[in-house]
C-alpha atoms as a PDB file:
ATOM      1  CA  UNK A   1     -21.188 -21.893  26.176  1.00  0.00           C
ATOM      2  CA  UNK A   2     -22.015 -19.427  23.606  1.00  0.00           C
ATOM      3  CA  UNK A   3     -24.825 -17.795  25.859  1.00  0.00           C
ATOM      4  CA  UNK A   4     -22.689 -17.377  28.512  1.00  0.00           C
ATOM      5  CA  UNK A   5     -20.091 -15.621  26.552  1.00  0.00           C
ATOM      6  CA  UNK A   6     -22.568 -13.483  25.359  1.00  0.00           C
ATOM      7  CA  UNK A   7     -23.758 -12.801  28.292  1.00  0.00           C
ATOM      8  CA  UNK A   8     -20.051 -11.876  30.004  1.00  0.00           C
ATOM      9  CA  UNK A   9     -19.854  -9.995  27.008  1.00  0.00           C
ATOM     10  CA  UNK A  10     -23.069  -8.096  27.850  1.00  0.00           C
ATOM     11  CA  UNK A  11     -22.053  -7.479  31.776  1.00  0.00           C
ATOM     12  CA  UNK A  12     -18.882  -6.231  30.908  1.00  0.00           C
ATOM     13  CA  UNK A  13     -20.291  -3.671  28.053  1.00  0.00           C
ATOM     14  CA  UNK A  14     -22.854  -2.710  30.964  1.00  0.00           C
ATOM     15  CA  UNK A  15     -20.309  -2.117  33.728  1.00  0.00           C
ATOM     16  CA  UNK A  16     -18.234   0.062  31.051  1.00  0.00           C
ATOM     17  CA  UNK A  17     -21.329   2.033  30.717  1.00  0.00           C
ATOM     18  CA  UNK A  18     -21.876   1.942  34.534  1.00  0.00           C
ATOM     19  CA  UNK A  19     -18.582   3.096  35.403  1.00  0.00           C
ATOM     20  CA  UNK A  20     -17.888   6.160  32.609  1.00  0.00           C
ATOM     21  CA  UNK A  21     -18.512   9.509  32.910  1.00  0.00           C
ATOM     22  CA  UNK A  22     -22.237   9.963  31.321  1.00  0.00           C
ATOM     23  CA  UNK A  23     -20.193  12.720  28.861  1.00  0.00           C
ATOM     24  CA  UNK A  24     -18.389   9.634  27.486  1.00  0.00           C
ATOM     25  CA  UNK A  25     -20.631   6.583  27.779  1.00  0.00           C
ATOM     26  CA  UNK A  26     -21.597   6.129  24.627  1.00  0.00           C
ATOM     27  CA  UNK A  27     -18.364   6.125  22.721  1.00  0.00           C
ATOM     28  CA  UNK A  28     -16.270   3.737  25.764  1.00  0.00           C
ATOM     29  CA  UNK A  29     -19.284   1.156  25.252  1.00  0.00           C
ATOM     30  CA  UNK A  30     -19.039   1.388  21.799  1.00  0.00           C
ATOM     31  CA  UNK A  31     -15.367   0.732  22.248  1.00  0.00           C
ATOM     32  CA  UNK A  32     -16.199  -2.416  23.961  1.00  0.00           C
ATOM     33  CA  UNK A  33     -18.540  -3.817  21.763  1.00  0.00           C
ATOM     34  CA  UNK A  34     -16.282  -3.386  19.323  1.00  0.00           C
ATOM     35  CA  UNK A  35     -13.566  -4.884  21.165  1.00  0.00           C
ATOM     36  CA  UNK A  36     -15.585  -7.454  22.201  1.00  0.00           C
ATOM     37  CA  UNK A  37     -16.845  -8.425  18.888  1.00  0.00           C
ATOM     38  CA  UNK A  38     -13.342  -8.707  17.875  1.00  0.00           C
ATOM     39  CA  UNK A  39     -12.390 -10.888  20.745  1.00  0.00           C
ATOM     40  CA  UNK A  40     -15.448 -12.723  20.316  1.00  0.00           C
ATOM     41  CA  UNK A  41     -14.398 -13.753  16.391  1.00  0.00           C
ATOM     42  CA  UNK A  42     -11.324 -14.567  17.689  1.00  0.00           C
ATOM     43  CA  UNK A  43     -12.685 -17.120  20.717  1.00  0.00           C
ATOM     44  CA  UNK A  44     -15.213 -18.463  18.686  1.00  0.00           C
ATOM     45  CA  UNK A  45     -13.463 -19.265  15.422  1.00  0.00           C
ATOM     46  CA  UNK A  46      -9.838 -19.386  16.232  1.00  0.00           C
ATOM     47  CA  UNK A  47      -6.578 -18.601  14.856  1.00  0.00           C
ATOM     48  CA  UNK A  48      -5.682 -20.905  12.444  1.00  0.00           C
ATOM     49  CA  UNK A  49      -4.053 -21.355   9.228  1.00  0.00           C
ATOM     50  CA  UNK A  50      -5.597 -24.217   8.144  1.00  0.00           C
ATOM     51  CA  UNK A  51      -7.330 -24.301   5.256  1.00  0.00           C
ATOM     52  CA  UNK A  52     -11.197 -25.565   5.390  1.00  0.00           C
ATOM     53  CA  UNK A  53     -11.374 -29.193   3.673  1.00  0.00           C
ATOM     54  CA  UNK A  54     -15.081 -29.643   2.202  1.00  0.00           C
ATOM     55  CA  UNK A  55     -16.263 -32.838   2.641  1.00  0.00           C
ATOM     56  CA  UNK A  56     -16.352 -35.151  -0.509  1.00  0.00           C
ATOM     57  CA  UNK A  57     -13.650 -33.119  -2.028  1.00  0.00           C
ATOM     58  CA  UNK A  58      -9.766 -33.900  -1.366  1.00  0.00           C
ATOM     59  CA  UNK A  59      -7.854 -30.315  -0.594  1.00  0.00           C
ATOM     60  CA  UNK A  60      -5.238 -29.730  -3.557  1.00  0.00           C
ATOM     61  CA  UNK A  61      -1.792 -29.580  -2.152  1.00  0.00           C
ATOM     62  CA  UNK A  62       0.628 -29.479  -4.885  1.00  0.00           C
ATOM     63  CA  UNK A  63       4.520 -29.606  -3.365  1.00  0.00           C
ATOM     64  CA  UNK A  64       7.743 -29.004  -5.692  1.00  0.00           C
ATOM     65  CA  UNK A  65      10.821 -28.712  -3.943  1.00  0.00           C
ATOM     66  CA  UNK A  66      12.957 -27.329  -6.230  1.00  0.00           C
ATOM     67  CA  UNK A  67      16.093 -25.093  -5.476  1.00  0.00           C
ATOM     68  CA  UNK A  68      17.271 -22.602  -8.506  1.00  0.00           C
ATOM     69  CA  UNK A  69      21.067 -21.558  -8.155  1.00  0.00           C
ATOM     70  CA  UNK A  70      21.938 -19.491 -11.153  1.00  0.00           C
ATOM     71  CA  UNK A  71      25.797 -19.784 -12.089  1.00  0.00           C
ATOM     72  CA  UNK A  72      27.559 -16.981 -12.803  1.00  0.00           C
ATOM     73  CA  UNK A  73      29.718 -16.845 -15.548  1.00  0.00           C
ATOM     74  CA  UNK A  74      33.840 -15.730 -15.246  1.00  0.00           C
ATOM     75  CA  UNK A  75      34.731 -12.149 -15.590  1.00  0.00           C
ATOM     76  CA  UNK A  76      36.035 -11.322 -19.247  1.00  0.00           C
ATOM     77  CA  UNK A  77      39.799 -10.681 -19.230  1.00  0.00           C
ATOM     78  CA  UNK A  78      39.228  -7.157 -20.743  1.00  0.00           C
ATOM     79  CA  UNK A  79      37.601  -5.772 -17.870  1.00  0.00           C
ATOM     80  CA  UNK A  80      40.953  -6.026 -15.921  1.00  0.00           C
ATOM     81  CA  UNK A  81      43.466  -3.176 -15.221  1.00  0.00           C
ATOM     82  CA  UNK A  82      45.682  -3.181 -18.488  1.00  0.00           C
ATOM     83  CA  UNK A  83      48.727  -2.096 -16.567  1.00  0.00           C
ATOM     84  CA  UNK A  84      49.219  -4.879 -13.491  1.00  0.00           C
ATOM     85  CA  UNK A  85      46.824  -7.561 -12.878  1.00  0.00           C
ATOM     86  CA  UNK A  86      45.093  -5.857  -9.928  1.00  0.00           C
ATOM     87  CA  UNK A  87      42.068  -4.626 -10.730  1.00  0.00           C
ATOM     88  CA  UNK A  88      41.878  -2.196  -7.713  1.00  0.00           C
ATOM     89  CA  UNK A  89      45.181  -0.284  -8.405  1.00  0.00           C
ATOM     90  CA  UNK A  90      45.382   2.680 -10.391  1.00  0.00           C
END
């Protein structure tokens, strides 16, 4: 499977070259190697978000669900209006 891909990959970097202007060839196939190394990382190692487990030696996972709610503590009487008990009203 791997030789095939690299060979696709090959015919498709040789009918960019094929196809482009001969002023441009050079930089459109490097564009597809380079996009074609990228998609080749991709295909061949996947997108994952796993992490890799070496064998013999248990992955460390450590969970602690723990929520932190701070409490806020009551507004001191002298920061209200002296005159009415609205603090909004002049």
């Amino acid at each position: 499977m791997r030789a095939m891909w690299t060979a696709w990959g090959a015919a498709t970097v040789f009918m960019v070259w094929t196809t482009t202007p001969a002023a441009s060839r050079p930089v459109a196939a490097g564009l597809a190697v380079l996009a074609w190394t990228f998609l080749s990382a991709l295909a061949m190692r996947g997108l994952t978000l796993r992490r890799r487990v070496v064998a013999g030696r248990p992955a460390k996972v450590t969970v602690k669900p723990e929520i932190h709610v701070p409490v806020q503590p009551p507004a001191p009487a002298a920061e209200q209006h002296p005159r009415s008990g609205c603090p909004f009203r002049d």
